[in-house]
C-alpha atoms as a PDB file:
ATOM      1  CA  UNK A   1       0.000   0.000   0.000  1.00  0.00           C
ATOM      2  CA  UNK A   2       1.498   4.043  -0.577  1.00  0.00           C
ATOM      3  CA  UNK A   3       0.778   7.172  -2.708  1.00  0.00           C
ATOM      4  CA  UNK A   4       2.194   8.062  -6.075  1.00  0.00           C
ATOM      5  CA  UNK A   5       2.055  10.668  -8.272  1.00  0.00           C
ATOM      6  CA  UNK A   6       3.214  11.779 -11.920  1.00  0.00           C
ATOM      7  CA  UNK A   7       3.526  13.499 -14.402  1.00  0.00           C
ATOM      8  CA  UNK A   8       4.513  13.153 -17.833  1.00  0.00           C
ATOM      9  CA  UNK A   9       7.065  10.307 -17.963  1.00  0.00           C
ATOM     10  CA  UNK A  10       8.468  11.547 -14.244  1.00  0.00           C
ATOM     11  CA  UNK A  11       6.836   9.132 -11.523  1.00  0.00           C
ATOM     12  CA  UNK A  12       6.995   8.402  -8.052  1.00  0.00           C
ATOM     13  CA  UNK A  13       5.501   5.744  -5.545  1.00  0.00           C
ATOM     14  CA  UNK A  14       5.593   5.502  -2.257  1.00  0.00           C
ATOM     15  CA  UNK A  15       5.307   1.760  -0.670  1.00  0.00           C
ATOM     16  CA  UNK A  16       4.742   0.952   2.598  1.00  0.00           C
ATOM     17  CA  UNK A  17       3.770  -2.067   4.966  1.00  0.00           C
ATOM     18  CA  UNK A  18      -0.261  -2.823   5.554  1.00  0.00           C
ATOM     19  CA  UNK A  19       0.877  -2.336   9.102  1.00  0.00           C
ATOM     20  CA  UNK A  20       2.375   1.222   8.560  1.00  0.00           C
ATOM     21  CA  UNK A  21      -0.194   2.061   5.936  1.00  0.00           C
ATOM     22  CA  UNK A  22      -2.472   2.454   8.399  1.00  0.00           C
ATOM     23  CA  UNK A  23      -0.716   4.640  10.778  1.00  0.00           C
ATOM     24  CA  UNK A  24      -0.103   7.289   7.560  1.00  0.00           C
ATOM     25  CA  UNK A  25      -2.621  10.152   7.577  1.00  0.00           C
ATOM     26  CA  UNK A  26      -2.633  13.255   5.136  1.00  0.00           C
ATOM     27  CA  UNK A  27      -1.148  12.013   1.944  1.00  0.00           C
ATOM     28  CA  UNK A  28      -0.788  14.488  -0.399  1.00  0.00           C
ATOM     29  CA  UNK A  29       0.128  14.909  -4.137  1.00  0.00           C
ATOM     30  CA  UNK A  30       1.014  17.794  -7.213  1.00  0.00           C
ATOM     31  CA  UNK A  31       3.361  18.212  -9.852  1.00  0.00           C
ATOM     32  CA  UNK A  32       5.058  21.331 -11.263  1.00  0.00           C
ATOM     33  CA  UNK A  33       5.750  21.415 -14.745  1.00  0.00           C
ATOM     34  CA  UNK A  34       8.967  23.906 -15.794  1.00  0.00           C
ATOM     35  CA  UNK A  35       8.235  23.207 -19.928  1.00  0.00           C
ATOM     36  CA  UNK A  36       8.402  19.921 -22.357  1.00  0.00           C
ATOM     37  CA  UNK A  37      12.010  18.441 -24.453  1.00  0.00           C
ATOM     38  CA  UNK A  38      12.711  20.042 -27.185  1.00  0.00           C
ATOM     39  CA  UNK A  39      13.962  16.635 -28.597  1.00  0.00           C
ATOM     40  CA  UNK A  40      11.751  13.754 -26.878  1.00  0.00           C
ATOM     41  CA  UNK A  41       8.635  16.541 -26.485  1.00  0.00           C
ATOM     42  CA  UNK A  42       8.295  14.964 -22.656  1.00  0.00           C
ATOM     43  CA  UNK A  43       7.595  17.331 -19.862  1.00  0.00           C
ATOM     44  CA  UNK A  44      10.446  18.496 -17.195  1.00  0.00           C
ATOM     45  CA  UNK A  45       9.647  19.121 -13.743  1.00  0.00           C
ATOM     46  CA  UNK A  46       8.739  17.392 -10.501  1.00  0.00           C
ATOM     47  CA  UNK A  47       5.921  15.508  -9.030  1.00  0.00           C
ATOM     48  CA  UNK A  48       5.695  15.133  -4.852  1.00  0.00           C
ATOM     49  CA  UNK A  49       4.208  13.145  -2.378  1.00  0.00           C
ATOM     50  CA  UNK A  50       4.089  13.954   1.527  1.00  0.00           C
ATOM     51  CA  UNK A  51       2.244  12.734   4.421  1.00  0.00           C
ATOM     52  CA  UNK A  52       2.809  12.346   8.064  1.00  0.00           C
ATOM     53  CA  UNK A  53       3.624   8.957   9.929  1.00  0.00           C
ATOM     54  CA  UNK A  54       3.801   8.487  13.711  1.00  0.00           C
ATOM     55  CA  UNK A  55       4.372  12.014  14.386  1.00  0.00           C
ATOM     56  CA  UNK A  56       6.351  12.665  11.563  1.00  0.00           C
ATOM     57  CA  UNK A  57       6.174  14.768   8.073  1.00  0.00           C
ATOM     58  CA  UNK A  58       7.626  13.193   5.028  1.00  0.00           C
ATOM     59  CA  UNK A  59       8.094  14.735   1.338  1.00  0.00           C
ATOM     60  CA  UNK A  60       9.190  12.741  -1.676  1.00  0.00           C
ATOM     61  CA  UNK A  61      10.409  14.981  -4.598  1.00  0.00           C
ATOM     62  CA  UNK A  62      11.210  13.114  -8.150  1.00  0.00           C
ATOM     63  CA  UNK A  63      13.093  15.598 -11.133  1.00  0.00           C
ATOM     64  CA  UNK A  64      13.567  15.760 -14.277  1.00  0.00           C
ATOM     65  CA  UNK A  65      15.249  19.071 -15.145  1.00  0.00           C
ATOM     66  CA  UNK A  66      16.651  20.306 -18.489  1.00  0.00           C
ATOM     67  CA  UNK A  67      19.294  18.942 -20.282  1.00  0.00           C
ATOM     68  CA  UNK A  68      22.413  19.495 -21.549  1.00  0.00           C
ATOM     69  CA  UNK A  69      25.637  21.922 -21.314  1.00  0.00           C
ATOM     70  CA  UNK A  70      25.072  25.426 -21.408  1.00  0.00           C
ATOM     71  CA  UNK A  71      24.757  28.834 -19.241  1.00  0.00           C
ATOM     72  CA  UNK A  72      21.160  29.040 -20.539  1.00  0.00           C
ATOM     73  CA  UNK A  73      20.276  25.484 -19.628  1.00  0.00           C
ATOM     74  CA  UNK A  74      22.195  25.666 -16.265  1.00  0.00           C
ATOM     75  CA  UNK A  75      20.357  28.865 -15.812  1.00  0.00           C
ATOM     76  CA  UNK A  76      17.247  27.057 -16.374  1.00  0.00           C
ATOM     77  CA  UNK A  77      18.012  23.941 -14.198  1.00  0.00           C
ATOM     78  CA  UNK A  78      18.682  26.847 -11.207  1.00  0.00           C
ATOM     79  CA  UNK A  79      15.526  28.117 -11.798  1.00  0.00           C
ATOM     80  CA  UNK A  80      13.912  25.277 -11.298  1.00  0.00           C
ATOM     81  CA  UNK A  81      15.142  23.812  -8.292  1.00  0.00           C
ATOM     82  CA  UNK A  82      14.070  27.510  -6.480  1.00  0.00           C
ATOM     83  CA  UNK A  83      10.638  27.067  -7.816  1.00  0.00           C
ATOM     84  CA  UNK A  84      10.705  23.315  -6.365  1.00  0.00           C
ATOM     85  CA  UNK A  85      11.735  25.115  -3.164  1.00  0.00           C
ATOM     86  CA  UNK A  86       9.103  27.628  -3.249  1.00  0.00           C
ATOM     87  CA  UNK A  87       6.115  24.806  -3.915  1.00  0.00           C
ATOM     88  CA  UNK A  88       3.258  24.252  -1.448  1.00  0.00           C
ATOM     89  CA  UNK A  89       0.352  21.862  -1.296  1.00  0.00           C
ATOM     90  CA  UNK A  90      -3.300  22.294  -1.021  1.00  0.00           C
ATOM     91  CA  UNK A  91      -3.019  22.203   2.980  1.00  0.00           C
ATOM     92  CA  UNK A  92      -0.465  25.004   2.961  1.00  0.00           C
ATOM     93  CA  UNK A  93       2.309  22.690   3.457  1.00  0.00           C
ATOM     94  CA  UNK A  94       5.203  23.868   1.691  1.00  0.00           C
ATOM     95  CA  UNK A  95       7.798  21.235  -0.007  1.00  0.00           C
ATOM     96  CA  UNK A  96      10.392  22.444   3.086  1.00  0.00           C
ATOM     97  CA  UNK A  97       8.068  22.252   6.044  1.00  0.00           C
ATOM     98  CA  UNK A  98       8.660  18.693   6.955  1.00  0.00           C
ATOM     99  CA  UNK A  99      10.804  16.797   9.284  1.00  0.00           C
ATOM    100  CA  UNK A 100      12.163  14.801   6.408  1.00  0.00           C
ATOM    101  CA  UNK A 101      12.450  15.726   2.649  1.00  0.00           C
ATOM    102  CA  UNK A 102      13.732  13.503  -0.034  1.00  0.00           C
ATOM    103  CA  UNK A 103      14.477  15.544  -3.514  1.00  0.00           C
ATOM    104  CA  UNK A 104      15.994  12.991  -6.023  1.00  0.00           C
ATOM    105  CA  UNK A 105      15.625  12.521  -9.510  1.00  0.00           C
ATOM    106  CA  UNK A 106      17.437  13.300 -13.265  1.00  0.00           C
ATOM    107  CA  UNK A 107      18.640  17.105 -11.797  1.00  0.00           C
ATOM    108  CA  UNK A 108      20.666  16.698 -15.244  1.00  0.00           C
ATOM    109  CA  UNK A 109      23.866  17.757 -13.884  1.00  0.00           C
ATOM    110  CA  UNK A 110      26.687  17.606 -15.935  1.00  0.00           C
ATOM    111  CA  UNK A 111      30.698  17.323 -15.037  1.00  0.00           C
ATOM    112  CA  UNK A 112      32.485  20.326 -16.940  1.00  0.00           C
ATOM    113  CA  UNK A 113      34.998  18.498 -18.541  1.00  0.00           C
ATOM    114  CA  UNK A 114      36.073  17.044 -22.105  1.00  0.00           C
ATOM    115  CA  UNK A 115      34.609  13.626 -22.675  1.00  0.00           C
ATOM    116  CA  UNK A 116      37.934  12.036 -23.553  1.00  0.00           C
ATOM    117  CA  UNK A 117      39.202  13.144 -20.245  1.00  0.00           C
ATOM    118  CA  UNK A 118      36.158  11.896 -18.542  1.00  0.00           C
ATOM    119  CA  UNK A 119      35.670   8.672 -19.332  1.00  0.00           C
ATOM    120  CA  UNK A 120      39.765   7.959 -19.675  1.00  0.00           C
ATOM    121  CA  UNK A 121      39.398   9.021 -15.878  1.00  0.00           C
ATOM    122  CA  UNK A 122      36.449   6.635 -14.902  1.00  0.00           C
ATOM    123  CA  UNK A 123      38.473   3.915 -16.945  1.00  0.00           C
ATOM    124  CA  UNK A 124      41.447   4.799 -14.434  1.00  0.00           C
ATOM    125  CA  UNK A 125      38.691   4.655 -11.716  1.00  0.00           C
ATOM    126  CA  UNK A 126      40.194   8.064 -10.699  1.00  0.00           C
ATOM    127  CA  UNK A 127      36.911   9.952 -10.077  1.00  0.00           C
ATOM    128  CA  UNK A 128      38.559  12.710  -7.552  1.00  0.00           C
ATOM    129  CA  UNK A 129      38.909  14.937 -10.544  1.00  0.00           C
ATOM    130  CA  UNK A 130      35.387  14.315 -11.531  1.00  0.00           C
ATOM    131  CA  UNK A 131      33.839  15.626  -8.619  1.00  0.00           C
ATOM    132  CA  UNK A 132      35.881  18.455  -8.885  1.00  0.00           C
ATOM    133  CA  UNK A 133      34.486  19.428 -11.950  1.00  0.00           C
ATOM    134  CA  UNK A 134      30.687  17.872 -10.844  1.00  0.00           C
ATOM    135  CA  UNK A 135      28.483  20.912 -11.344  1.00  0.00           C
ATOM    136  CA  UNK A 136      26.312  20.300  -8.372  1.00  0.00           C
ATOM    137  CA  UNK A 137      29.201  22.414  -6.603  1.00  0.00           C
ATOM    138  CA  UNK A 138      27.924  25.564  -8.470  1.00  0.00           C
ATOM    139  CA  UNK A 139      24.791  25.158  -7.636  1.00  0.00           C
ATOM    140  CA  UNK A 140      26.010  24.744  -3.969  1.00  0.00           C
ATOM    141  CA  UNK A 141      27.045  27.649  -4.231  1.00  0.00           C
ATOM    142  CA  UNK A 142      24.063  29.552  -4.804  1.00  0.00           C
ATOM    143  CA  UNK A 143      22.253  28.558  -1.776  1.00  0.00           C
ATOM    144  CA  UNK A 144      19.525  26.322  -3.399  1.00  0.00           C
ATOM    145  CA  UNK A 145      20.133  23.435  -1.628  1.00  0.00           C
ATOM    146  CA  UNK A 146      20.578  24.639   1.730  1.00  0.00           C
ATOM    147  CA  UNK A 147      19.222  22.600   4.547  1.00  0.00           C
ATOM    148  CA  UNK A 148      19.949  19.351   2.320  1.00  0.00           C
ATOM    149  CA  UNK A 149      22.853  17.050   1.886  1.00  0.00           C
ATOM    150  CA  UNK A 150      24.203  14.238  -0.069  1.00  0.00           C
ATOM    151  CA  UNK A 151      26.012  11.238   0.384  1.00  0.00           C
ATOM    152  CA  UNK A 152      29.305  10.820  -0.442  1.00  0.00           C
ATOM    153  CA  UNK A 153      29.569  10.074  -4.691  1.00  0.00           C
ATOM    154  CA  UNK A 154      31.893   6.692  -4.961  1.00  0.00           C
ATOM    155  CA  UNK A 155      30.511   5.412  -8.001  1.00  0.00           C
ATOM    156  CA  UNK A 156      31.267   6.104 -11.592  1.00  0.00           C
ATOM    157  CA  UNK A 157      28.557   8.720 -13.264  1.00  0.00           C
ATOM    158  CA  UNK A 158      25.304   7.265 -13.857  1.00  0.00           C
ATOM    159  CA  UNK A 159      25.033   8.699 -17.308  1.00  0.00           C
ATOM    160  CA  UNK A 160      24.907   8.409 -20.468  1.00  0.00           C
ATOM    161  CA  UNK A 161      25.444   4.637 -21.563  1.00  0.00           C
ATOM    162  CA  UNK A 162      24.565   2.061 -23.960  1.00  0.00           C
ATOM    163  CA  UNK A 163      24.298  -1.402 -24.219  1.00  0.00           C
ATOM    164  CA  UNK A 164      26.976  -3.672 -25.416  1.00  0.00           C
ATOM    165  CA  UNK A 165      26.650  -7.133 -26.719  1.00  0.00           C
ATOM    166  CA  UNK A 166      27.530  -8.925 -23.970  1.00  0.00           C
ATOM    167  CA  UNK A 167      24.561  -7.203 -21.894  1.00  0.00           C
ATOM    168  CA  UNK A 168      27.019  -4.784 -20.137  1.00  0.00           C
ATOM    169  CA  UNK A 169      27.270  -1.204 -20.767  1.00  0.00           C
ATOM    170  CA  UNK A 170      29.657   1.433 -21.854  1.00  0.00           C
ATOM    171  CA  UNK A 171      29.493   5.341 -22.186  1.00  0.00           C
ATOM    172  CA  UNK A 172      28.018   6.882 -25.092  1.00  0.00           C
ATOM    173  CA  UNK A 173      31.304   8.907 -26.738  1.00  0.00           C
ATOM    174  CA  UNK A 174      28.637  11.803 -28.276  1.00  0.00           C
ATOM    175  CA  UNK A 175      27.884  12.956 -24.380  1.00  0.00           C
ATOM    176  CA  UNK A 176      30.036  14.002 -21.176  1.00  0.00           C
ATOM    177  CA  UNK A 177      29.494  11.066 -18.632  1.00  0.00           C
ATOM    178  CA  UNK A 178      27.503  12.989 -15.768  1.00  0.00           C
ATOM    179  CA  UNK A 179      26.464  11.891 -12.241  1.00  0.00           C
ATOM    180  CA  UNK A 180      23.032  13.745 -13.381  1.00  0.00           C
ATOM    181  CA  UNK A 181      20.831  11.192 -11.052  1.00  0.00           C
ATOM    182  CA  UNK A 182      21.031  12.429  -7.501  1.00  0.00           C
ATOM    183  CA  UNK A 183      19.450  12.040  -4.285  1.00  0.00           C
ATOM    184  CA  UNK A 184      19.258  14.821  -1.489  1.00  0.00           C
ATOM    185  CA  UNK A 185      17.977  14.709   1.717  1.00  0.00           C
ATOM    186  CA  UNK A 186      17.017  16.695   4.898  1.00  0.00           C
ATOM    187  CA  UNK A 187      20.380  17.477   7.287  1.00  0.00           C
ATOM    188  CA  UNK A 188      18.939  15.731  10.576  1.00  0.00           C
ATOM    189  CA  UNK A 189      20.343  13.954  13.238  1.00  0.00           C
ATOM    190  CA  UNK A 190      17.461  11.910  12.689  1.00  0.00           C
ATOM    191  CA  UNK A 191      18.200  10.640   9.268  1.00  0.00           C
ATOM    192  CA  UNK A 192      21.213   8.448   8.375  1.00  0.00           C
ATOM    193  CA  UNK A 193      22.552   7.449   4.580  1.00  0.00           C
ATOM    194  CA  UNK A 194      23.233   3.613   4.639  1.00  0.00           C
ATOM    195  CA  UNK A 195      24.232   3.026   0.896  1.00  0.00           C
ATOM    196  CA  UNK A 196      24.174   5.394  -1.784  1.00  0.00           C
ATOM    197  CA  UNK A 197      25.181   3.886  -5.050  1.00  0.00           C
ATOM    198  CA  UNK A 198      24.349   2.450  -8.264  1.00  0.00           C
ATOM    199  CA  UNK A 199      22.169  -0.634  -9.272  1.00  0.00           C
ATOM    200  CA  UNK A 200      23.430  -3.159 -12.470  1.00  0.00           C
ATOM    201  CA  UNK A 201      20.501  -1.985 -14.710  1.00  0.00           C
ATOM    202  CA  UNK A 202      21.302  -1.147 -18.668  1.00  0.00           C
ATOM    203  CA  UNK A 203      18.036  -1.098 -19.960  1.00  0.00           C
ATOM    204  CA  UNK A 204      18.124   2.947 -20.311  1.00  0.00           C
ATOM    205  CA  UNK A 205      20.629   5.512 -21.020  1.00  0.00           C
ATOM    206  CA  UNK A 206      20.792   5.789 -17.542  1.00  0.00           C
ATOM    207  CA  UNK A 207      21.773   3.288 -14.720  1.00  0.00           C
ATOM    208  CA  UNK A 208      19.358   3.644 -11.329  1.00  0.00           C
ATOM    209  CA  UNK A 209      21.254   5.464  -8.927  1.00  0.00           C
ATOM    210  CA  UNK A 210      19.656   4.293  -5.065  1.00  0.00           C
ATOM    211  CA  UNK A 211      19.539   5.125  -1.185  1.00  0.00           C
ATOM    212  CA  UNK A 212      19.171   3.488   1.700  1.00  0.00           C
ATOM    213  CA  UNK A 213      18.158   4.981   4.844  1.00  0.00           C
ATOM    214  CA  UNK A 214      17.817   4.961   8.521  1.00  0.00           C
ATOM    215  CA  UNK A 215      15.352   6.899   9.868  1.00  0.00           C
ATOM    216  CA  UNK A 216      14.730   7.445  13.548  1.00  0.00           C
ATOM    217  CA  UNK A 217      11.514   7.997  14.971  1.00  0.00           C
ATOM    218  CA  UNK A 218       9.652   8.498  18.014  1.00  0.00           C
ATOM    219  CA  UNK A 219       5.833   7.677  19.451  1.00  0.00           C
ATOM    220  CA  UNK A 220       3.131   9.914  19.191  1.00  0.00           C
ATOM    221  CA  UNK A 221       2.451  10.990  23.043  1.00  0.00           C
END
């Protein structure tokens, strides 16, 4: 039993246990839609869930922001992420006011740097220099993810691969190899990163990026 939500081809769901299921109270959904591909014609945006368990207030936000390089389309993905910030929900409930927020999706960041260089680095398994170059510190920098943080990034970038014939995977040479599939969460004491990594999936241009949590929680008095 959970919620979901989506729009366009961005979706989330939200499972939990018949047992827990019952204990959730004021689920919650929307979307906000920032414009459609120019190339695939699919919407960008986000689409949320939130409710409150056992005294607590969750919010699940899944992106998919604009592509590709570009001050315009950097510009663009910036934008975005403050109108994410700035969304409410019918009950007045804005996406920050909870205990616990989860913002995770394609947030299409790229790594500024040559593809040559890239993926001869990843090859080396030398990904300091990546993450040097990972654009997520810019938008750091501006503020925008404030009150969020992420768990350390030892895995090679999630993006952009192809098959090969012996149903493994290698990076497309037309794109920059990008950690563009990120997860965020709320800086509490209360909430712990387990895992954060990637799962052995190839049947996209991008491989599932995943977390694993530990949340602790307390009794409704």
């Amino acid at each position: 039993t959970g919620a979901q939500n989506r729009m366009g081809g961005t979706f989330i769901c939200v499972f939990a246990s018949e047992f827990v299921a019952k204990e959730i109270e004021e689920i919650e959904t929307m979307y906000f839609e920032s414009g459609v591909s120019e190339t695939l014609r699919t919407r960008k945006g986000a689409t949320l869930v939130r409710f409150c368990h056992n005294g607590l207030s969750y919010c699940f936000c899944c992106v998919h922001f604009t592509a590709d390089f570009g001050e315009d389309r950097h510009l663009q993905r910036l934008k975005d992420m403050q109108n994410v910030r700035n969304l409410s929900f019918k009950s007045g409930k804005t996406f920050l006011d909870h205990d616990f927020v989860f913002w995770f999706g394609d947030f299409n960041i790229r790594i500024k740097m040559e593809i040559s260089k890239v993926i001869g680095l990843i090859l080396s398994n030398d990904l300091g220099p990546l993450r040097k170059c990972d654009q997520m510190l810019d938008v750091m920098a501006t503020g925008l993810i404030k009150g969020f943080k992420e768990g350390p990034i030892s895995f090679i970038p999630s993006y952009k691969i192809k098959m090969t014939k012996d149903n493994s995977f290698a990076y497309d040479e037309l794109r920059v190899p990008s950690w563009c599939d990120r997860i965020l969460f709320t800086d509490s004491d209360r909430l712990s990163l387990l895992n954060y990594s990637l799962i052995d999936i190839y049947n996209s241009d991008h491989r599932p990026v995943f977390g694993h949590f530990k949340i602790e929680s307390f009794q409704k008095k």
